[in-house]
Protein backbone atom coordinates (compact mmCIF):
# COMPACT_ATOMS: atom_id res chain seq x y z
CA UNK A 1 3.82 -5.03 19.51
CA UNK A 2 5.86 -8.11 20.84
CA UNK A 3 7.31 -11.31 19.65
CA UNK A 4 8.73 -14.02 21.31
CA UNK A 5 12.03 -15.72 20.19
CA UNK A 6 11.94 -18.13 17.76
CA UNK A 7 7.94 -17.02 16.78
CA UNK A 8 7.09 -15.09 13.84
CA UNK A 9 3.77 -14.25 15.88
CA UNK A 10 3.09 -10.62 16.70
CA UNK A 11 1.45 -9.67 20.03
CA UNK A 12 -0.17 -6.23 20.35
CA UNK A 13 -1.88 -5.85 24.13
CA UNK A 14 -4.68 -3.53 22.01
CA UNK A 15 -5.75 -6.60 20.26
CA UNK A 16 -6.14 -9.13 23.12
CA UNK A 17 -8.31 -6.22 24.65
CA UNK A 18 -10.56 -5.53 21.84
CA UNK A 19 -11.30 -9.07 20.31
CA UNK A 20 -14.17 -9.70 23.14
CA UNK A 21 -16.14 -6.72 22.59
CA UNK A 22 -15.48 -6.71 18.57
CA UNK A 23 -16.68 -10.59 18.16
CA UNK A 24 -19.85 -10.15 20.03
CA UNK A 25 -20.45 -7.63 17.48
CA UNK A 26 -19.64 -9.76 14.72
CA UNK A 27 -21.54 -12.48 16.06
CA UNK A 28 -24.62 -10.30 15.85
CA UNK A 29 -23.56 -9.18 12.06
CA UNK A 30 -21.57 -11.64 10.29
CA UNK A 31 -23.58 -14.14 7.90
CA UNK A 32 -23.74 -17.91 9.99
CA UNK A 33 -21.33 -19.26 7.05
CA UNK A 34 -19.79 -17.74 4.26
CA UNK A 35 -16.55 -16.53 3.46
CA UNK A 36 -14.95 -13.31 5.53
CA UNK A 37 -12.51 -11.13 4.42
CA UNK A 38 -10.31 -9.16 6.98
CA UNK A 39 -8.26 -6.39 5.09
CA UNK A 40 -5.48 -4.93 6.93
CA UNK A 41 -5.17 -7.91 9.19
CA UNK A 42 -2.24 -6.83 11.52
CA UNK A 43 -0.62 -9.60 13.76
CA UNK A 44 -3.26 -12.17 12.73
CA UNK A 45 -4.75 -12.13 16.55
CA UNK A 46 -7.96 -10.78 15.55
CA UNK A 47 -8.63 -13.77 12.64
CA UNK A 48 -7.29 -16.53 14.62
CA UNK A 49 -9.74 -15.32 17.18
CA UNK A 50 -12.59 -14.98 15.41
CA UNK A 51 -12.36 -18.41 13.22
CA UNK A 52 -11.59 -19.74 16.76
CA UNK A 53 -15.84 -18.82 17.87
CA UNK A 54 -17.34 -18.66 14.51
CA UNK A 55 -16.40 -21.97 13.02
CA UNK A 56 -19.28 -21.40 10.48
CA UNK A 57 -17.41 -19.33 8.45
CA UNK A 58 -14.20 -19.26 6.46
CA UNK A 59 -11.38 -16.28 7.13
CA UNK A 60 -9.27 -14.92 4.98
CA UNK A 61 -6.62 -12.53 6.67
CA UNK A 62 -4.79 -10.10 4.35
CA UNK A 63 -2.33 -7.37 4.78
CA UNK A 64 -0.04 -4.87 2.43
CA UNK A 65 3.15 -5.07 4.49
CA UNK A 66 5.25 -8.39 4.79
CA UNK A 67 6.11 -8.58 8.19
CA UNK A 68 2.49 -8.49 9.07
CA UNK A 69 1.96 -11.42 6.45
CA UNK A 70 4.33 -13.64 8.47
CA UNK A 71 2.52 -12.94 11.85
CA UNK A 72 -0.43 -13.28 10.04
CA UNK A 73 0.97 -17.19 8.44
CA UNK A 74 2.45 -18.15 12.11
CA UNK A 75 -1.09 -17.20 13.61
CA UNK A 76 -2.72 -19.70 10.96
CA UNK A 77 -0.56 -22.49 11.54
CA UNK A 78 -0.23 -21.89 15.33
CA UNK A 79 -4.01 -22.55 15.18
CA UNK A 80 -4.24 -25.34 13.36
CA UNK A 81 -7.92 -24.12 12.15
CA UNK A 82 -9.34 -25.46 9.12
CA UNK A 83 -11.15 -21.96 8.61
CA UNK A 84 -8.86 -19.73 9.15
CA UNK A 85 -6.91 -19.15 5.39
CA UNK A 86 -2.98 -18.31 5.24
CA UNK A 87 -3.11 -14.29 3.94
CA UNK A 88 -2.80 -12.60 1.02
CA UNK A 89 -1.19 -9.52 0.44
CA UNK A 90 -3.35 -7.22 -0.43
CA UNK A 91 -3.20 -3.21 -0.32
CA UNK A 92 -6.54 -1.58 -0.49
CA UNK A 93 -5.69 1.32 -3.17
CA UNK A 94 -4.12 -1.44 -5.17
CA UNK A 95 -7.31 -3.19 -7.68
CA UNK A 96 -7.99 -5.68 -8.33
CA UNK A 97 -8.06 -7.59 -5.21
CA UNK A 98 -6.65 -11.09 -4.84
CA UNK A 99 -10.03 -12.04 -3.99
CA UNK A 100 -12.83 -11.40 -6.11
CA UNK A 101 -15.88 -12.41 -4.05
CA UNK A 102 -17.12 -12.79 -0.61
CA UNK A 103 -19.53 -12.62 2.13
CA UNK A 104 -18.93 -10.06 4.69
CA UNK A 105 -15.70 -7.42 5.53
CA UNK A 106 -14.24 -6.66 8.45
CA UNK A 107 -11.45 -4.10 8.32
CA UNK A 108 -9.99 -3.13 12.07
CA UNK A 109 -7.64 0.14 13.23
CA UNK A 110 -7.04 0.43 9.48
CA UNK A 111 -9.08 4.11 8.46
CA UNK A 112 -7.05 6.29 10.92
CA UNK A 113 -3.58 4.41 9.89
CA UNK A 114 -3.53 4.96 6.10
CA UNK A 115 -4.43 7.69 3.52
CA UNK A 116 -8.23 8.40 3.12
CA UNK A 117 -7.68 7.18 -0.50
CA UNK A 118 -7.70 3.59 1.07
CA UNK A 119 -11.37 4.31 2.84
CA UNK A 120 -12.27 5.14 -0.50
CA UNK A 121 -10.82 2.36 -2.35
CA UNK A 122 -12.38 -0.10 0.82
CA UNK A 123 -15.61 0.93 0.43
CA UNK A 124 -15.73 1.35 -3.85
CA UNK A 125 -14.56 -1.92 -3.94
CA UNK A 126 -16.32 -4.26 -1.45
CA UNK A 127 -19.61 -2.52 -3.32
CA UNK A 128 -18.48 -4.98 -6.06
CA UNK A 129 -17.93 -7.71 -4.52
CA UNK A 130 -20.35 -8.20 -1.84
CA UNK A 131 -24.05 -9.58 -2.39
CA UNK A 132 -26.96 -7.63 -1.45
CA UNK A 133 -27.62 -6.81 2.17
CA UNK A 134 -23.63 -7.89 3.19
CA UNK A 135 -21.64 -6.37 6.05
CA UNK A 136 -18.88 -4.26 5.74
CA UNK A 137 -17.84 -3.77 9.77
CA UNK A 138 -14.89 -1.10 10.64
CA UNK A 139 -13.52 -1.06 14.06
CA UNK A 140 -11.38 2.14 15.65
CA UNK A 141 -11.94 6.04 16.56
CA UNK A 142 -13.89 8.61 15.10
CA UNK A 143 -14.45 11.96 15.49
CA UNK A 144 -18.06 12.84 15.55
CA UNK A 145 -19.61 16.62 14.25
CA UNK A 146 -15.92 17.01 13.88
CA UNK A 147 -14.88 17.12 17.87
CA UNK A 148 -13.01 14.34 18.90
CA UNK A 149 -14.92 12.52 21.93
CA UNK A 150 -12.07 11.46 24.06
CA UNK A 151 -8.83 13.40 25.14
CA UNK A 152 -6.74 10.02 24.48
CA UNK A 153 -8.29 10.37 20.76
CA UNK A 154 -7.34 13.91 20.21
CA UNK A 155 -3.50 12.99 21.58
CA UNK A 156 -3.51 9.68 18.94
CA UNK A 157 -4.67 12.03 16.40
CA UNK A 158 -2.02 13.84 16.68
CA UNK A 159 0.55 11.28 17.01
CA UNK A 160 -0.68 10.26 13.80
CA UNK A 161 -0.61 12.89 11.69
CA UNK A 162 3.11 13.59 13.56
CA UNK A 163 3.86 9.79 11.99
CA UNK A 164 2.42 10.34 8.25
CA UNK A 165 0.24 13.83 7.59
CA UNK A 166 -2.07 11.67 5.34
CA UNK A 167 -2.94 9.40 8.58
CA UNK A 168 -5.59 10.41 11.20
CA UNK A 169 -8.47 10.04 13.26
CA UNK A 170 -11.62 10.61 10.49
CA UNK A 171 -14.66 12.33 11.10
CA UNK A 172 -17.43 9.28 11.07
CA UNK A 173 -19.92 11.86 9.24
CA UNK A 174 -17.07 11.42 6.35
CA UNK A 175 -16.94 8.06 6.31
CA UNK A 176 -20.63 7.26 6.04
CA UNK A 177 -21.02 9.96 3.31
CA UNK A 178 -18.38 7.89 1.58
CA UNK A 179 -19.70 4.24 2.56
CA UNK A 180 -23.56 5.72 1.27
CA UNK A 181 -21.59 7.29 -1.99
CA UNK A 182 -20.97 3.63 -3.02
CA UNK A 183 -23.96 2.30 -2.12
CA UNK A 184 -24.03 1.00 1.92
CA UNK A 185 -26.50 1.87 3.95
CA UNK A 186 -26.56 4.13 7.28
CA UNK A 187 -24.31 2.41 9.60
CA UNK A 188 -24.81 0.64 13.00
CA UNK A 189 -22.87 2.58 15.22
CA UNK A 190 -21.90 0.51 18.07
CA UNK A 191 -19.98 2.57 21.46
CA UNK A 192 -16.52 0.31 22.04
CA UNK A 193 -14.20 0.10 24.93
CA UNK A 194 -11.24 2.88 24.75
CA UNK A 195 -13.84 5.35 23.00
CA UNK A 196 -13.93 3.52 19.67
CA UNK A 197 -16.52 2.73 17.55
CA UNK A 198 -17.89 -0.25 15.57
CA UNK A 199 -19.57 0.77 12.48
CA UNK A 200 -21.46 -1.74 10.54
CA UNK A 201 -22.75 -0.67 6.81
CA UNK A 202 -24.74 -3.18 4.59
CA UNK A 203 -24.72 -3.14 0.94
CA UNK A 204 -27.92 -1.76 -0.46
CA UNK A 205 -27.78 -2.57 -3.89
CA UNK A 206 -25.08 -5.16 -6.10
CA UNK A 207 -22.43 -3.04 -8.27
């Protein structure tokens, strides 16, 4: 990641590569208005981004770590969008949520850079506060049948766990056992640039 002098904006070259791809996804998934939730937002690129092309709907950015907040804020205000909240802090093992309702969830590059406890958490608690038939959309690598399907993934993976043993690449059959656990469908599985994957799971029944 970068950042200019005098700009509490974050710059990470991943994001300005992925945003395309990921909001003609969301374009295709997201409810035409409504309010969005981002968890783990990052540098704020992806939000500002998104509220940029989907003025229908509201965003609200959130993030556990500070610094990220303040990209996040300078983002928002940078933007000067009316739909596009300031963020929250919000940690995904950490419940309640500073939010208590909304329409759809988009969580990016967060599953493979935090414990598994926080898929859990994601996923146990968007079931209660999504309405029927809402998106929950991840973005990032998976391995699949438990093989990882690029040699770049297999090298990350292991820069991760290097970084923090409870961080890695997960094995997507995990994660949808865990998304169907708490009541989301089978996911949309969508191929990405870079070998990543979109996965898009819809909530079957209200908690």
């Amino acid at each position: 990641m970068t950042q200019a002098e005098d700009d509490k904006r974050l710059f990470a070259p991943a994001a300005a590569r992925n945003r395309g791809p990921i909001l003609d996804v969301l374009r295709e998934e997201l409810p035409a208005k409504g309010l969005v939730l981002e968890i783990a937002s990052g540098t704020g690129e992806h939000a500002a981004h998104f509220a940029a092309h989907l003025p229908g709907l509201v965003f609200q950015p959130t993030d556990r770590d500070e610094r990220a907040r303040e990209s996040v804020a300078a983002w928002v205000a940078a933007s000067g969008l009316e739909n596009l909240r300031a963020p929250l802090a919000l940690d995904a093992t950490q419940t309640p949520w500073p939010i208590a309702k909304a329409d759809a969830i988009i969580c990016i590059n967060m599953v493979h850079i935090s414990p598994w406890e926080s898929t859990e958490s994601l996923f146990a608690t968007a079931a209660s506060m999504l309405p029927e038939g809402a998106p929950i959309c991840l973005y990032g690598p998976y391995k699949r049948g438990g093989v990882h399907t690029a040699p770049s993934n297999e090298e990350f993976d292991v820069s991760l766990r290097a970084t923090n043993p409870a961080w890695g690449v997960r094995d997507l059959e995990t994660v949808v056992a865990c998304a169907q656990k708490n009541g989301f469908s089978q996911p949309r599985i969508v191929e990405m640039p870079a070998n990543n994957l979109t996965l898009v799971f819809r909530l079957r029944r209200a908690r």
